[in-house]
Structure formats: structure tokens, C-alpha cells
Protein backbone atom coordinates (compact mmCIF):
# COMPACT_ATOMS: atom_id res chain seq x y z
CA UNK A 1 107.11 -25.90 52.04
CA UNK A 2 107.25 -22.25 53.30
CA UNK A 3 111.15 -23.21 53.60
CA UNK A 4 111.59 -23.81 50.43
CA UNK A 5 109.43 -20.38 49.29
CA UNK A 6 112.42 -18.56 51.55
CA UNK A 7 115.45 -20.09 49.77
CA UNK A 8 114.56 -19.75 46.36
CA UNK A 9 113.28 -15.74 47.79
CA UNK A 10 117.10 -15.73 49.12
CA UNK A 11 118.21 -17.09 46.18
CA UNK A 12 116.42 -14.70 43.48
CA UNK A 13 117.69 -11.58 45.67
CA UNK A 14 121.43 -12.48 45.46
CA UNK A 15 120.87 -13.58 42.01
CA UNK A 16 119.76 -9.99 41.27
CA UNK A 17 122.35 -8.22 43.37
CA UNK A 18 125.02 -10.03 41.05
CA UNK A 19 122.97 -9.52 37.88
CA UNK A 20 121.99 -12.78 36.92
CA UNK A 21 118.83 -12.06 35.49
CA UNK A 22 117.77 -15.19 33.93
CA UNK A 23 118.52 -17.41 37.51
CA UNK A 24 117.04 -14.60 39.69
CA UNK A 25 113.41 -14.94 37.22
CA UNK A 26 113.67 -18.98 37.77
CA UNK A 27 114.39 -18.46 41.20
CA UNK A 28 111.49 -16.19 41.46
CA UNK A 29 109.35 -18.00 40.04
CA UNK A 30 109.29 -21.02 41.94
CA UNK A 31 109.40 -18.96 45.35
CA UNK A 32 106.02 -17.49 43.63
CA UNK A 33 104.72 -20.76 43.18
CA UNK A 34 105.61 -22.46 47.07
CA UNK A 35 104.48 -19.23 48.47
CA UNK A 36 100.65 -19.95 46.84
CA UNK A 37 101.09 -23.48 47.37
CA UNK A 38 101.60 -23.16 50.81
CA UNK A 39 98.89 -20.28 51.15
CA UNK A 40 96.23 -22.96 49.73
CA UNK A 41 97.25 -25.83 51.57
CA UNK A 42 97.01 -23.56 55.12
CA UNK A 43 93.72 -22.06 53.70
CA UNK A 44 92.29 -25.79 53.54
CA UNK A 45 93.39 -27.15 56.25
CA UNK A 46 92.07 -24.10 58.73
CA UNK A 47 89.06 -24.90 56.63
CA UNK A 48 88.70 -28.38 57.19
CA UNK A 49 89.66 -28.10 60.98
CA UNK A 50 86.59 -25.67 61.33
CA UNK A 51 84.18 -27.55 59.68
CA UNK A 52 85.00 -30.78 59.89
CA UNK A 53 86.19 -30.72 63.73
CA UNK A 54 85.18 -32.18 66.62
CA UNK A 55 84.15 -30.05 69.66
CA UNK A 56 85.64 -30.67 73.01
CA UNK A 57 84.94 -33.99 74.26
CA UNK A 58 83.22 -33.88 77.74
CA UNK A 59 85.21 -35.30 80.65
């Protein structure tokens, strides 16, 4: 998922460097929308490790 935030990112700067302003806003956009995707998803799951985890199992 974070891969996909830093291709559209790559994408909307070369889109602006050439001037495309509409492709470099869609481009945008979705990198926006991975990047908090991605920030949720990690924010739950460190959640859910912590409280739903096991401790270390005794030998």
C-alpha cells in the first residue's frame, strides 16, 4: 500500500514539473488517500498487537 502512496507521489511531481495540472491533482490525490490508508491500517494493527497479544510463552 505505502508503494502505491510513492508512485502516484512520483507521479504528481513529474506531472507538475511538466505542467499538467489536472493529472498532477488526481495523482495527488490518491497518494493523499494510500498515505492515510496505510497510516490507519499500521495504527490498528500496532494497536491490536498490544492489546490483544500474547506474552512470551514460558519454555
Amino acid at each position: 500500500m505505502l508503494r502505491w502512496a510513492l508512485i502516484f507521489f512520483v507521479i504528481a511531481i513529474i506531472a507538475g514539473v511538466l505542467g499538467l495540472g489536472g493529472l498532477a491533482g488526481a495523482a495527488s490525490g490518491i497518494a493523499t488517500i494510500l498515505f492515510w490508508v496505510f497510516v490507519i491500517l499500521f495504527v490498528l494493527s500496532l494497536l491490536g498487537n498490544l492489546l490483544g497479544g500474547k506474552g512470551p510463552r514460558a519454555v
